[in-house]
Protein backbone atom coordinates (compact mmCIF):
# COMPACT_ATOMS: atom_id res chain seq x y z
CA UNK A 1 98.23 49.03 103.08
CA UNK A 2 95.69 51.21 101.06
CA UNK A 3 92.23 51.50 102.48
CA UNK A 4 88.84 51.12 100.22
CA UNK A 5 85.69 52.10 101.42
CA UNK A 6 82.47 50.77 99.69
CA UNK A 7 80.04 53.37 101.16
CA UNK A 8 76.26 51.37 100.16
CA UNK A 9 75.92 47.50 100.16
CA UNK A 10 72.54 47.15 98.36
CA UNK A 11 71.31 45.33 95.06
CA UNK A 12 74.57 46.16 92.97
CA UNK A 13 77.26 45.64 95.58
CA UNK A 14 78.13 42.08 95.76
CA UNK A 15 80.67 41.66 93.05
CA UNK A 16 81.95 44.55 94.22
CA UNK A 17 82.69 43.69 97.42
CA UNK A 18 83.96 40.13 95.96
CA UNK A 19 86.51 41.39 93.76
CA UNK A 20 87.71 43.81 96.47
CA UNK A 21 88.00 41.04 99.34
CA UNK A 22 89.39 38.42 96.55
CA UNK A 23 92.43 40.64 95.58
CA UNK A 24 92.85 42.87 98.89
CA UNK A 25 95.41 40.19 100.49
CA UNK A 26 97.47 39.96 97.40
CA UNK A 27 97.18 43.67 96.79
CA UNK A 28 97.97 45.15 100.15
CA UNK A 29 94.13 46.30 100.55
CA UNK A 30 91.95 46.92 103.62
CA UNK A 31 88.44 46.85 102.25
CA UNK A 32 85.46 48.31 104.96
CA UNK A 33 81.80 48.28 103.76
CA UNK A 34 79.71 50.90 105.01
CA UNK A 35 75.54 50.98 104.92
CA UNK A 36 72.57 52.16 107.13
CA UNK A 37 71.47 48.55 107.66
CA UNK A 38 73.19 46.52 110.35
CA UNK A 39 71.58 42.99 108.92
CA UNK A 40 72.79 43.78 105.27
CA UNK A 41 76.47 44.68 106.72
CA UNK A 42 76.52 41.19 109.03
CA UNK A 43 75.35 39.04 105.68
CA UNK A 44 78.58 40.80 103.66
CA UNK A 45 81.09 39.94 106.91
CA UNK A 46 79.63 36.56 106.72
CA UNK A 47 80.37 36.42 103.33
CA UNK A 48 83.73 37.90 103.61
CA UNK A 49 85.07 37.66 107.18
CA UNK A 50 88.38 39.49 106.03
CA UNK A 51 86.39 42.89 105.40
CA UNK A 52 85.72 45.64 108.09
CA UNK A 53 81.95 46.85 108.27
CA UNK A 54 80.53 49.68 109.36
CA UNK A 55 76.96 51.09 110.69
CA UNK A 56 76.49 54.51 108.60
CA UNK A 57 73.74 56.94 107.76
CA UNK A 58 74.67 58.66 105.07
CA UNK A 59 72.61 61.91 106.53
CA UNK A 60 75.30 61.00 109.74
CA UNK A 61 78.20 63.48 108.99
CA UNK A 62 80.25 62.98 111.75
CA UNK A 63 79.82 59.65 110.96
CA UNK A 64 80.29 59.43 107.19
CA UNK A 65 83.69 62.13 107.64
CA UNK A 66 84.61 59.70 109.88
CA UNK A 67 84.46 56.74 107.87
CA UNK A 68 85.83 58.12 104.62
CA UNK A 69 88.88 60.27 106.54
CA UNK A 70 91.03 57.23 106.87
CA UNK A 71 90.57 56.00 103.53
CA UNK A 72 92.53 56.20 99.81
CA UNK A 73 89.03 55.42 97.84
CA UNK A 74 86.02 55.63 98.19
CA UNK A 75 83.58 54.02 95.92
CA UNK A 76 79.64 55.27 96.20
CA UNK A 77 76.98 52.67 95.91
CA UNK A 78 74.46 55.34 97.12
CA UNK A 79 71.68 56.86 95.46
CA UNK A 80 72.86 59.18 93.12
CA UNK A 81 71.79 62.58 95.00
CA UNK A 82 74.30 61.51 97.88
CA UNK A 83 77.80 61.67 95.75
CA UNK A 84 78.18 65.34 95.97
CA UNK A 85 77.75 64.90 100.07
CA UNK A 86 80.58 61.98 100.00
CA UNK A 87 82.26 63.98 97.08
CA UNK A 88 82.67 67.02 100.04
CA UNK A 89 84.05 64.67 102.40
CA UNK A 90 86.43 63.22 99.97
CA UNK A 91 88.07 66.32 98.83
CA UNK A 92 88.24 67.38 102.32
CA UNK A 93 90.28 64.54 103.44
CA UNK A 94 92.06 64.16 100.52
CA UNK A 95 90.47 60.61 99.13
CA UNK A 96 89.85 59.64 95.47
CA UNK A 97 85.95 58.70 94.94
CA UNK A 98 84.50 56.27 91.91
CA UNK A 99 80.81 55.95 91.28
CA UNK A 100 78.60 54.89 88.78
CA UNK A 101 76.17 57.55 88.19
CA UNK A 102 75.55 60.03 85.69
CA UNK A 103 78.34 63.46 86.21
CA UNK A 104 75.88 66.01 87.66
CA UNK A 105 76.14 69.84 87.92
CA UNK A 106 77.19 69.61 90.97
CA UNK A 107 79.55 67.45 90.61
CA UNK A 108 81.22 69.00 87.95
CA UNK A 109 81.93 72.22 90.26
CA UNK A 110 84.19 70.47 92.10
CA UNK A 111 86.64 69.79 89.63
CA UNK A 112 88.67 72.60 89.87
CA UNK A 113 89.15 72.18 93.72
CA UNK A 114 89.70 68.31 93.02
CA UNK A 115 92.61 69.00 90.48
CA UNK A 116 94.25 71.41 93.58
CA UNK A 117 94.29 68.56 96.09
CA UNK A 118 95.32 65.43 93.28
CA UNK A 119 92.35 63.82 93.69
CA UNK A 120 90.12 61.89 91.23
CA UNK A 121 86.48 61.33 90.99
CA UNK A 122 85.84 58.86 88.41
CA UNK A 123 82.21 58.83 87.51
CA UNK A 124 79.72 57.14 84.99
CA UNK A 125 81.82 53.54 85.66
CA UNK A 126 79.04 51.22 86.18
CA UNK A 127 77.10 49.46 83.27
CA UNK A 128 75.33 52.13 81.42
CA UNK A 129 77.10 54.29 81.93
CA UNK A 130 79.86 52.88 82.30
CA UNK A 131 80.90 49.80 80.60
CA UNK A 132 79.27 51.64 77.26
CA UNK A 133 81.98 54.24 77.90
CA UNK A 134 84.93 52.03 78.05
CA UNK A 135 83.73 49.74 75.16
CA UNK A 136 82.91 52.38 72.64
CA UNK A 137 85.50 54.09 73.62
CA UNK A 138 88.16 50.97 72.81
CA UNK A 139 86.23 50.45 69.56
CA UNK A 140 85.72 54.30 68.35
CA UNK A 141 89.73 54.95 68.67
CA UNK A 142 90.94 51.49 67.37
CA UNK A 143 88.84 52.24 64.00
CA UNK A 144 90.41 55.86 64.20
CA UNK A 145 93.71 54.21 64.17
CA UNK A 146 92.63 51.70 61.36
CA UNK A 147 92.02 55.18 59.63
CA UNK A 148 88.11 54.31 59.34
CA UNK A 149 85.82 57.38 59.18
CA UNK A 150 82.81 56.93 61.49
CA UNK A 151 79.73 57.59 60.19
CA UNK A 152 77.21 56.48 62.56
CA UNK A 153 77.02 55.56 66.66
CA UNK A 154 74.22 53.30 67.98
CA UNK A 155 74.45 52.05 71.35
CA UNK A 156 71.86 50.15 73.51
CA UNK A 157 71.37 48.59 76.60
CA UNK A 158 69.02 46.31 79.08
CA UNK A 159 68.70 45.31 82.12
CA UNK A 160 66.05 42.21 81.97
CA UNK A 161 65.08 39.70 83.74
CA UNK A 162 65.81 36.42 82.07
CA UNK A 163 63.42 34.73 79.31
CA UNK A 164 63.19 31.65 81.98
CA UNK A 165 62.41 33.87 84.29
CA UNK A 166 59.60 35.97 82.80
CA UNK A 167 56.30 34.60 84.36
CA UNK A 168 54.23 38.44 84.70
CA UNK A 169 52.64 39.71 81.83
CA UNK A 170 54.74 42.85 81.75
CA UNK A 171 57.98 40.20 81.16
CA UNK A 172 59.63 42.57 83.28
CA UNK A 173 61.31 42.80 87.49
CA UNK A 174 63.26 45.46 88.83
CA UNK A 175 67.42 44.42 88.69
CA UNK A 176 68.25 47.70 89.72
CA UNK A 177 67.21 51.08 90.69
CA UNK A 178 63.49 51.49 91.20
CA UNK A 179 63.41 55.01 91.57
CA UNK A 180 65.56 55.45 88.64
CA UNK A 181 63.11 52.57 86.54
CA UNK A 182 60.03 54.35 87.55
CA UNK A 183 60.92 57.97 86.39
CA UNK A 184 63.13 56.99 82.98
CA UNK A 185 62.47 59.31 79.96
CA UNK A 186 60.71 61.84 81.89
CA UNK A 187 62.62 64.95 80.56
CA UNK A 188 62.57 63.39 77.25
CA UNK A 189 65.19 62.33 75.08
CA UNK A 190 67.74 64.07 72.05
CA UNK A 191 70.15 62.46 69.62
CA UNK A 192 71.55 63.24 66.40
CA UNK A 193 69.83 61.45 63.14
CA UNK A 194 71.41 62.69 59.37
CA UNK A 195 72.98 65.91 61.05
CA UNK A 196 69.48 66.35 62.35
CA UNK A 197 68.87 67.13 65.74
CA UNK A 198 65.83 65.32 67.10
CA UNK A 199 63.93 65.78 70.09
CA UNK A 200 61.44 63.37 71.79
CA UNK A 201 59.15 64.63 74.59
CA UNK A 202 57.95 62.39 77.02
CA UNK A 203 54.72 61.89 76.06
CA UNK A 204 55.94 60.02 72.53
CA UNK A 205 59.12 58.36 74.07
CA UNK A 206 57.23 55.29 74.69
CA UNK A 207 55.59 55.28 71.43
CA UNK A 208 58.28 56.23 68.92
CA UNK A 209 59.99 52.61 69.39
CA UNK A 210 61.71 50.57 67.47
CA UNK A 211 62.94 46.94 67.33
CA UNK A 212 66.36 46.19 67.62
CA UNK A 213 67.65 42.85 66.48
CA UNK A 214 71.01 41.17 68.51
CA UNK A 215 71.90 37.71 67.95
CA UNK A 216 69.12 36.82 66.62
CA UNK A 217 66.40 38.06 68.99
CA UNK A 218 63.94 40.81 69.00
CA UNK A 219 64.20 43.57 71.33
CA UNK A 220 61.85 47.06 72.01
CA UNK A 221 64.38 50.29 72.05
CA UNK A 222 63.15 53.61 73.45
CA UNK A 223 65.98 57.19 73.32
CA UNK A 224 67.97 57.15 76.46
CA UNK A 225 68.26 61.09 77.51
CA UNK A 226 70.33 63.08 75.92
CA UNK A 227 72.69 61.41 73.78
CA UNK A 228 74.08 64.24 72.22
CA UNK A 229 76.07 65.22 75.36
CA UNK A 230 79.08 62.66 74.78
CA UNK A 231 79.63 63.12 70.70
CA UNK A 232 82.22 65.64 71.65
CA UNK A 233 83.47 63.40 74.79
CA UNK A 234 83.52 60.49 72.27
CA UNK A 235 85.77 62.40 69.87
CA UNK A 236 83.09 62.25 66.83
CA UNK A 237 81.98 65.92 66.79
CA UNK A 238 81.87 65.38 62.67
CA UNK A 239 79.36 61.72 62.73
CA UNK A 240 76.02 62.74 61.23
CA UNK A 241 74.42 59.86 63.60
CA UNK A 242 74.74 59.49 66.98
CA UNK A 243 72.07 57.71 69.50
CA UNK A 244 71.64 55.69 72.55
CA UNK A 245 68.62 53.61 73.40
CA UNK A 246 67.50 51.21 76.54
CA UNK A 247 65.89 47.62 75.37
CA UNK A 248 63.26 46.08 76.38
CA UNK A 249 61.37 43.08 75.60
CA UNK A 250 58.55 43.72 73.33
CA UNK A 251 55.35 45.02 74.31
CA UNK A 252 56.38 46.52 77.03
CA UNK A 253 56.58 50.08 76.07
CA UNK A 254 53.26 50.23 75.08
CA UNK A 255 52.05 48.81 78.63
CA UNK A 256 54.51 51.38 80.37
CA UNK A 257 52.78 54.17 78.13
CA UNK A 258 50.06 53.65 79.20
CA UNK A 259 50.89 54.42 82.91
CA UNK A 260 52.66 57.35 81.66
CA UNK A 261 49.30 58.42 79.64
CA UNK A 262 47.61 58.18 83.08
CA UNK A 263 49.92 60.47 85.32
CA UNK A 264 51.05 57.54 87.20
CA UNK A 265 54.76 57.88 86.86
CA UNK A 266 54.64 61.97 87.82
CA UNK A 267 57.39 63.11 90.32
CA UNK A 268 56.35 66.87 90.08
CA UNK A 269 53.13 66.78 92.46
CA UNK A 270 52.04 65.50 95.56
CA UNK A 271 48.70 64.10 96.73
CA UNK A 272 47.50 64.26 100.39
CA UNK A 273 45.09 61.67 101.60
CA UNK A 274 43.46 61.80 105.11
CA UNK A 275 42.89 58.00 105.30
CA UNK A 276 43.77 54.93 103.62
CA UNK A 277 42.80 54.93 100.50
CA UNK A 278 42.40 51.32 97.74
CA UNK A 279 44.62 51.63 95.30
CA UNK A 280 40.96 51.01 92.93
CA UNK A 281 39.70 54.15 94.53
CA UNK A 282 43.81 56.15 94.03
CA UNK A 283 43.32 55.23 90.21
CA UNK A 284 39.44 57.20 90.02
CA UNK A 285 41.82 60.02 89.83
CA UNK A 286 43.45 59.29 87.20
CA UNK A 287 42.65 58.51 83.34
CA UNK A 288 43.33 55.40 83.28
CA UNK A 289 41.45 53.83 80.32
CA UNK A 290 40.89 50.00 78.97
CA UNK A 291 43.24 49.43 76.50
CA UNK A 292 42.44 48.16 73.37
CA UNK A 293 45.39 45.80 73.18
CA UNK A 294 44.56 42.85 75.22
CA UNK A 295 48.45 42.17 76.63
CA UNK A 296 48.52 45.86 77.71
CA UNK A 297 44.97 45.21 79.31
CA UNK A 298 46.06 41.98 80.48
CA UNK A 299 49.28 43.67 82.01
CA UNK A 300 47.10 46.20 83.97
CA UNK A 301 45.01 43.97 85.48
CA UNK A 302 47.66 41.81 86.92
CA UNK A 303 49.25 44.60 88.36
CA UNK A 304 46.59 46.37 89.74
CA UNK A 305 44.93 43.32 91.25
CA UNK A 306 44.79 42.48 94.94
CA UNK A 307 46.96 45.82 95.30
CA UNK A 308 45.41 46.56 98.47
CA UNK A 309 45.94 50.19 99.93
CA UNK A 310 48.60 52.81 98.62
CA UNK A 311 51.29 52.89 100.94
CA UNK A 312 51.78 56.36 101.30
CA UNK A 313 49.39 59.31 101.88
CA UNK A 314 51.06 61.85 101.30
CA UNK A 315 53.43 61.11 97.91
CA UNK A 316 53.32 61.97 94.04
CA UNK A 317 52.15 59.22 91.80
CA UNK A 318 55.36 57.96 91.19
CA UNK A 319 56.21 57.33 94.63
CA UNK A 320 53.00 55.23 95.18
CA UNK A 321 53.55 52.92 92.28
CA UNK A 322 57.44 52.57 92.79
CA UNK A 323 55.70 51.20 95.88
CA UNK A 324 53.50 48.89 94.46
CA UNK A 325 56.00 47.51 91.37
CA UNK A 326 58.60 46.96 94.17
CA UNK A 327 56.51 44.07 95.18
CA UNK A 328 55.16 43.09 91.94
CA UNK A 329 58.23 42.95 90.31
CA UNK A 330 60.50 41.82 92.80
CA UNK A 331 62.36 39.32 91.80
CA UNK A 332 62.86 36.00 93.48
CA UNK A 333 65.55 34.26 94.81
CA UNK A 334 66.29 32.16 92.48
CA UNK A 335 65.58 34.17 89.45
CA UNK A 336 68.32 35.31 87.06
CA UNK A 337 68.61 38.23 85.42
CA UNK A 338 70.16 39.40 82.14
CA UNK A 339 72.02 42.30 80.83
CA UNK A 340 72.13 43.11 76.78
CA UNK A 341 74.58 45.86 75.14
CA UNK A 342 74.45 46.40 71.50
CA UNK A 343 76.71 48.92 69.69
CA UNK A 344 76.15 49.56 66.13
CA UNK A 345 79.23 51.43 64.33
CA UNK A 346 78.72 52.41 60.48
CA UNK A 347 82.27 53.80 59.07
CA UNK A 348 83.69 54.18 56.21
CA UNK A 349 87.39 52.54 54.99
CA UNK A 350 89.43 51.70 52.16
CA UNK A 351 86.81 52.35 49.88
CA UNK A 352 84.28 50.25 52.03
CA UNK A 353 81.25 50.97 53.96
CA UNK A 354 81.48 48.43 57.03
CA UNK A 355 79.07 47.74 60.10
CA UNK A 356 80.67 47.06 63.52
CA UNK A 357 78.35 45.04 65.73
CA UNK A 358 79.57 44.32 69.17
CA UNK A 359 77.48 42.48 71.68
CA UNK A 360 77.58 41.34 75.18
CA UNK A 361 74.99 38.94 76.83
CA UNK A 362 75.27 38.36 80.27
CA UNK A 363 72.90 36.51 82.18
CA UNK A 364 73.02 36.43 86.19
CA UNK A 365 73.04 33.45 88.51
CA UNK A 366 70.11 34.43 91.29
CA UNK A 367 68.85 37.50 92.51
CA UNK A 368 71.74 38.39 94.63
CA UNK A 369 74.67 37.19 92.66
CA UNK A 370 72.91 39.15 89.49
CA UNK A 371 74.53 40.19 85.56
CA UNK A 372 73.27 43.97 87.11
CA UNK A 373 75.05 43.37 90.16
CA UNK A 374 78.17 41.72 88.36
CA UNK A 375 78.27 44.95 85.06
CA UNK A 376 77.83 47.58 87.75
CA UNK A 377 80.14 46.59 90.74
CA UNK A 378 82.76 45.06 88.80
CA UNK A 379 84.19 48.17 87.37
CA UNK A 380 83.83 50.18 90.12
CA UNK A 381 85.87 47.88 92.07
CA UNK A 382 88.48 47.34 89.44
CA UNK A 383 88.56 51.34 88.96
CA UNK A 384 89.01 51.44 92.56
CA UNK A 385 92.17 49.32 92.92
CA UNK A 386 93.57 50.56 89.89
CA UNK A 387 93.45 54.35 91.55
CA UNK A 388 94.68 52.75 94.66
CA UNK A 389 97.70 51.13 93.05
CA UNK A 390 98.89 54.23 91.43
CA UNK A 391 97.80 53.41 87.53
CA UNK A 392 94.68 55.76 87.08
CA UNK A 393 96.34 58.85 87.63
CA UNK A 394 94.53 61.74 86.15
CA UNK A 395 93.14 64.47 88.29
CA UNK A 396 89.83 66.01 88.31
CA UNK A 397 85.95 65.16 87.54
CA UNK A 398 86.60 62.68 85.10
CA UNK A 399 84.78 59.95 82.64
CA UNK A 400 86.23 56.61 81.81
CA UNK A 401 87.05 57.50 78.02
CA UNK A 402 90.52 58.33 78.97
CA UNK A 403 93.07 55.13 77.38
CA UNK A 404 94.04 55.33 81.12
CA UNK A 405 90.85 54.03 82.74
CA UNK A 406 89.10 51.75 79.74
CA UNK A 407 91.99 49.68 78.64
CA UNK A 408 93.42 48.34 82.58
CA UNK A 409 89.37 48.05 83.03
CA UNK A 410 88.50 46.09 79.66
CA UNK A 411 91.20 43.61 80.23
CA UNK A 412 90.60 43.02 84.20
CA UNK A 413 86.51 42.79 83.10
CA UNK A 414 87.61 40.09 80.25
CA UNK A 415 89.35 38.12 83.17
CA UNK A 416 85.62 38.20 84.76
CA UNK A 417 84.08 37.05 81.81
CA UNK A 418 82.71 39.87 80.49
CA UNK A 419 83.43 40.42 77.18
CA UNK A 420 82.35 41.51 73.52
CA UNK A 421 81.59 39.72 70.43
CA UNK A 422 82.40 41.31 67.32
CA UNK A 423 80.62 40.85 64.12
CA UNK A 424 81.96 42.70 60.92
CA UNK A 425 79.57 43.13 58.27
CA UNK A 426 80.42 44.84 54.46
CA UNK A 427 77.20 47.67 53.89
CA UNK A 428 78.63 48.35 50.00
């Protein structure tokens, strides 16, 4: 019997959690959730009376050794800053770890000492990134084999709330991550454009936009950090293009920009108030002018209205409106979200200039049981059984651009219904 841990049982866990407790009888698996909140662990054994829970604080580390000591897995649904603590314990104890975040410095100092004790730590395998990874991946070598030469990389992806669903002016909710929403794009962005690198600071990356159009809909695109960092990893050190973007609907980066313009989304300073303070008094400090476009005014207005007092006194910006959008946008039970991903592949073969296009469109079925929730646990869990079983084998720090990890992961994600469509076009 191999045991899986899922240490964090918030927005993104449920399918998860699902796909673990579906196959764990079948698969000789003993799946135990662990999070800081006791009501959120009794709704999952509800859910799924065969799984263990347990009460955790992450900060706990008697407690979180000893819940990952007995284990063969681990997978992290944590905040990103906390892998390196459960990346410690696993190495200690000898257990393989998958999360879905971006590989950090840290991190990637362990993988010397994780390649000593056999271990894996599979990371960047949730949506984006993630399922980017293993689908560009799939795509980059199978045109390789076709002996296509690869001109140009596009990739994009959203998470959105659903058309049906959009009833705010800013056509926008949070389906994952606030903290991570709230501070995007604020070390700016790079990518490659005609052998040209190009860097965007953060004061234009909400301006220098452009519209991206997928089956036949608009959508806003603003740089996602540095994309430069995987040409190599994707094999295409010689492509004269290479660039990832996040979509949005349109309009909104212009309404975000306009908080940015203010100093509202700043992590790197923090005000002290004595008393509570309005938020209408909070923004006095801030330039914060009328906009001449009348959705981004409109947009403003509606968020800023009725917002009572900042919750905290003693925060940076960023933290006090991550505060207030986690109420405005929150979204409701019933709503459904949706997640987009684009890729764009210009190549070259047999004489012809081609365009790849290959989409997927997911939409979600309520808040809980969400296309976010589905994109980000689903591979994680799938990763997770696959290292348990024996067929992801390869030591070390690692990404999921390895044949090893994206092909056993493609085809169990096409068995949940997320897949690609492929559109072939001829450029000349």
């Amino acid at each position: 019997m191999k045991k899986i841990l899922v240490f964090g049982a918030g927005l993104t866990a449920y399918y998860a959690i699902k796909y673990l407790a579906d196959h764990g009888p079948a698969r000789q698996w003993e799946i135990t959730v662990a999070d800081a909140n006791q009501e959120t662990l009794n709704a999952c054994k509800n859910e799924f009376p065969g799984i263990h829970i347990a009460k955790v604080d992450v900060f706990d580390a008697e407690k979180r050794a000893a819940v990952i000591k007995p284990c063969n897995v681990v997978i992290s649904l944590l905040p990103n800053y906390f892998h390196v603590l459960v990346a410690r314990d696993c190495i200690d104890f000898g257990v393989h770890l998958v999360t879905p975040s971006y590989v950090t410095a840290d991190m990637n100092k362990l993988n010397n000492e994780t390649i000593s004790k056999n271990i894996i730590i599979l990371n960047e395998l949730g949506l984006d990134p993630g399922i980017d990874h293993l689908s560009s991946m799939n795509i980059i070598n199978r045109l390789k084999e076709q002996g296509a030469t690869i001109k140009s990389y596009k990739s994009y992806c959203g998470g959105l709330i659903s058309r049906k669903n959009c009833d705010n002016p800013w056509e926008y909710k949070f389906t994952w991550n606030p903290y991570n929403v709230i501070r995007a794009g604020s070390d700016g962005a790079m990518n490659l454009e005609n052998n040209q690198l190009r860097y965007v600071p953060y004061h234009r990356l909400f301006r220098e936009t452009k519209i991206i159009e997928a089956n036949n809909e608009s959508f806003e695109m603003y740089l996602n950090r540095d994309s430069t960092r995987y040409i190599s990893l994707y094999g295409l050190d010689q492509v004269p293009t290479f660039l990832r973007g996040t979509l949005r609907y349109p309009g909104f980066c212009k309404k975000w920009n306009s908080l940015v313009d203010a100093g509202l989304t700043s992590d790197k300073i923090e005000m002290t108030f004595a008393n509570d303070i309005s938020w209408d008094k909070f923004l006095n400090g801030f330039s914060i002018e009328k906009s001449d476009d009348g959705d981004t005014q409109k947009a403003l207005e509606w968020l800023f209205k009725d917002a009572g007092d900042i919750e905290l006194k003693t925060a940076t910006p960023a933290a006090n409106l991550q505060k207030l959008l986690e109420k405005k946008w929150k979204m409701n039970p019933a709503d459904k979200d949706r997640v987009v991903m684009l890729h764009e592949i210009e190549y070259e073969k047999d004489g012809r200039k081609e365009l790849l296009k290959s989409l997927m469109d997911l939409e979600g079925e309520d808040a809980r049981k969400s296309a976010m929730a589905k994109t980000v646990g689903l591979p994680l869990a799938i990763a997770a059984g696959l290292i348990a079983d024996g067929i992801i084998k390869t030591f070390g720090v690692i990404l999921p651009v390895i044949s090893e990890v994206y092909r056993p992961v493609l085809a169990a994600l096409s068995s949940e219904d997320i897949e690609f469509k492929e559109e072939i076009s001829v450029i000349s």
